[in-house]
Protein backbone atom coordinates (compact mmCIF):
# COMPACT_ATOMS: atom_id res chain seq x y z
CA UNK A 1 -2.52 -25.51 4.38
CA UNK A 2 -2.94 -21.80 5.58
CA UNK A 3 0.28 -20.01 6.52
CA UNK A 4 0.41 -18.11 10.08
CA UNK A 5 0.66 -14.32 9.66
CA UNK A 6 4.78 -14.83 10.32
CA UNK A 7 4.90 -17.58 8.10
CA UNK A 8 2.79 -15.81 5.05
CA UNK A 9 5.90 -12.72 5.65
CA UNK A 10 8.38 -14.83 5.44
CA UNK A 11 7.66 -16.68 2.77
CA UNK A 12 6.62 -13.24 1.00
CA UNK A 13 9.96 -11.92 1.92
CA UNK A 14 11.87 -15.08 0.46
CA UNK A 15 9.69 -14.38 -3.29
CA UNK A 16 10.03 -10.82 -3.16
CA UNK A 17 13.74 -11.08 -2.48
CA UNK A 18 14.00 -12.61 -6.29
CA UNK A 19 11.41 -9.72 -7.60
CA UNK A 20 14.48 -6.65 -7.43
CA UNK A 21 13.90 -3.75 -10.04
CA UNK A 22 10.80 -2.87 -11.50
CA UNK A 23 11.31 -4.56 -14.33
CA UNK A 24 10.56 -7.50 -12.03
CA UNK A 25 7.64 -6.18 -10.29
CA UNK A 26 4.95 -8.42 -9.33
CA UNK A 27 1.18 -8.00 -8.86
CA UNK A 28 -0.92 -8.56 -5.65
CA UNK A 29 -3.59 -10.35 -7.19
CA UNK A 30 -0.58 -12.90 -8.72
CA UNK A 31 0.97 -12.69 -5.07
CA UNK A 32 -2.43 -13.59 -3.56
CA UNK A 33 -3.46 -16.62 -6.02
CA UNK A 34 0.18 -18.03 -5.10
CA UNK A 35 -0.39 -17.75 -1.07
CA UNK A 36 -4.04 -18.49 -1.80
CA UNK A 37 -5.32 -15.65 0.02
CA UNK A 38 -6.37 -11.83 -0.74
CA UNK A 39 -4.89 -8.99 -2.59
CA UNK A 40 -5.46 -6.96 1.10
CA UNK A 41 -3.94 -9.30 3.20
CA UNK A 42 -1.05 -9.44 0.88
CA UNK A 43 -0.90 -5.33 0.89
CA UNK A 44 -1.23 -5.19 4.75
CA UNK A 45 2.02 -8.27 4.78
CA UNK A 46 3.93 -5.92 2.53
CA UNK A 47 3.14 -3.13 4.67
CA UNK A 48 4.58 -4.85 7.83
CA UNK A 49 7.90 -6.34 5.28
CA UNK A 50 8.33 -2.63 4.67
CA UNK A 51 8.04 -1.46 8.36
CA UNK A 52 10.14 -4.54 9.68
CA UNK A 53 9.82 -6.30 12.69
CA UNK A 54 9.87 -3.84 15.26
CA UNK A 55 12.65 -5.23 16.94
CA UNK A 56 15.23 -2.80 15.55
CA UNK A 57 15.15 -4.81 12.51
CA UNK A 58 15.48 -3.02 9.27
CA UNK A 59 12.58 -3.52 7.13
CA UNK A 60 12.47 -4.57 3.03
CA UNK A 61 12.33 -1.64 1.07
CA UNK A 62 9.38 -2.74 -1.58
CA UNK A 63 8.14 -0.47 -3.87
CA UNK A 64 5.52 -0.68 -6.39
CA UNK A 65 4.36 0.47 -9.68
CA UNK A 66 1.14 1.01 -11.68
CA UNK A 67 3.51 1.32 -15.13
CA UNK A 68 4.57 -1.54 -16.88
CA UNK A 69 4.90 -3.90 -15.84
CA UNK A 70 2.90 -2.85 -13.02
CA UNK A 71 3.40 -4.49 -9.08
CA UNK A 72 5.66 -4.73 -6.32
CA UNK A 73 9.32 -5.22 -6.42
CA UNK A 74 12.51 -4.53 -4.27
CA UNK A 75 14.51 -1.13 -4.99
CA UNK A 76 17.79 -1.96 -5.87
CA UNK A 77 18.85 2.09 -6.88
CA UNK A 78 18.63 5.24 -5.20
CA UNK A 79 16.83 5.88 -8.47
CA UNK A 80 14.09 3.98 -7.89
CA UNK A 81 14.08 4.84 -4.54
CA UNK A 82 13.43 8.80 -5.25
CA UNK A 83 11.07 7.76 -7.79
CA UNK A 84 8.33 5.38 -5.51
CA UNK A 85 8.97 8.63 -2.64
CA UNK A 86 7.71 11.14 -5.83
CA UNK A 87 5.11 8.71 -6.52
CA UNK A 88 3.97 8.09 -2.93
CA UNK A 89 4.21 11.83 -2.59
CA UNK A 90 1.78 12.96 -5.28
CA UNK A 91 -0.99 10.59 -4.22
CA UNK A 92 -0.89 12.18 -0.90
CA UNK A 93 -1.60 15.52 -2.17
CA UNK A 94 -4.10 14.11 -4.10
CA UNK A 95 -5.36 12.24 -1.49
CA UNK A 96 -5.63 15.84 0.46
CA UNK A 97 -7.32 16.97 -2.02
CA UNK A 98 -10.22 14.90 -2.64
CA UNK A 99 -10.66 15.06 0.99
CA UNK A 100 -10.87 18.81 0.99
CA UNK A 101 -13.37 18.58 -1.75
CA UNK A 102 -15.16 15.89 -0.52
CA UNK A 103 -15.74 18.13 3.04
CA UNK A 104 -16.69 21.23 0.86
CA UNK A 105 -19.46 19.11 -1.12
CA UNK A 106 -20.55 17.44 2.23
CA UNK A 107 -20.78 20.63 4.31
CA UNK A 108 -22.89 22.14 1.36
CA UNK A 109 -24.94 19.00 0.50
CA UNK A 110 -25.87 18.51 4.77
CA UNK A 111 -27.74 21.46 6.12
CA UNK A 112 -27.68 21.44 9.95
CA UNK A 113 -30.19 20.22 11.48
CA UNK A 114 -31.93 22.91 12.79
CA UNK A 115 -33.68 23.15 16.12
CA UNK A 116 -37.68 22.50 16.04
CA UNK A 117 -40.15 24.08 18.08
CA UNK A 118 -40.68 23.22 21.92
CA UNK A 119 -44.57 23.80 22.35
């Protein structure tokens, strides 16, 4: 049976609910194999847990972590919560960053095209 986008959330939000602390954290791919569907669509469900319903409901506030034992997991310290916002924080400027190179090495690997002759 495939779960509608609301019922795939809630039922994420119900397991999640029991994964609090990092110590706790589980992984997408385990997430996706027990929903039987992808890691992306489990990211992009997480993603809407986390932004909440958009009825003035609060959302969840998941984290996640690439240390062990590496996944998602609800905060339960302000701790934790400074932590994931350091974390998110330095991907960004690395993010940036990689873009700004990326643009350097594209500008200098493109020439413009240059205009031919009319006649």
């Amino acid at each position: 049976m495939t779960l509608t986008k609301t019922d795939l959330r809630l039922e994420l939000k119900n397991l999640l609910l029991r994964h609090e602390g990092p110590e706790r954290a589980i992984t997408a791919g385990e997430l996706a194999r027990m929903f039987a569907t992808s890691d992306r669509i489990i990211r992009l469900a997480i993603r809407e847990l986390i932004r909440g319903d958009g009825d003035g409901s609060n959302g969840l506030p998941v984290a996640s972590s690439t240390e062990n034992p590496p996944g998602y997991f609800i905060v339960t310290t302000r701790q934790q919560v400074e932590g994931y916002r350091l974390s998110v924080k330095s991907r960004l400027i690395e993010d940036a960053k990689r873009i700004r190179d990326f643009r350097r090495a594209a500008d200098q690997w493109l020439t413009p095209a240059g205009q031919g002759r009319l006649i």
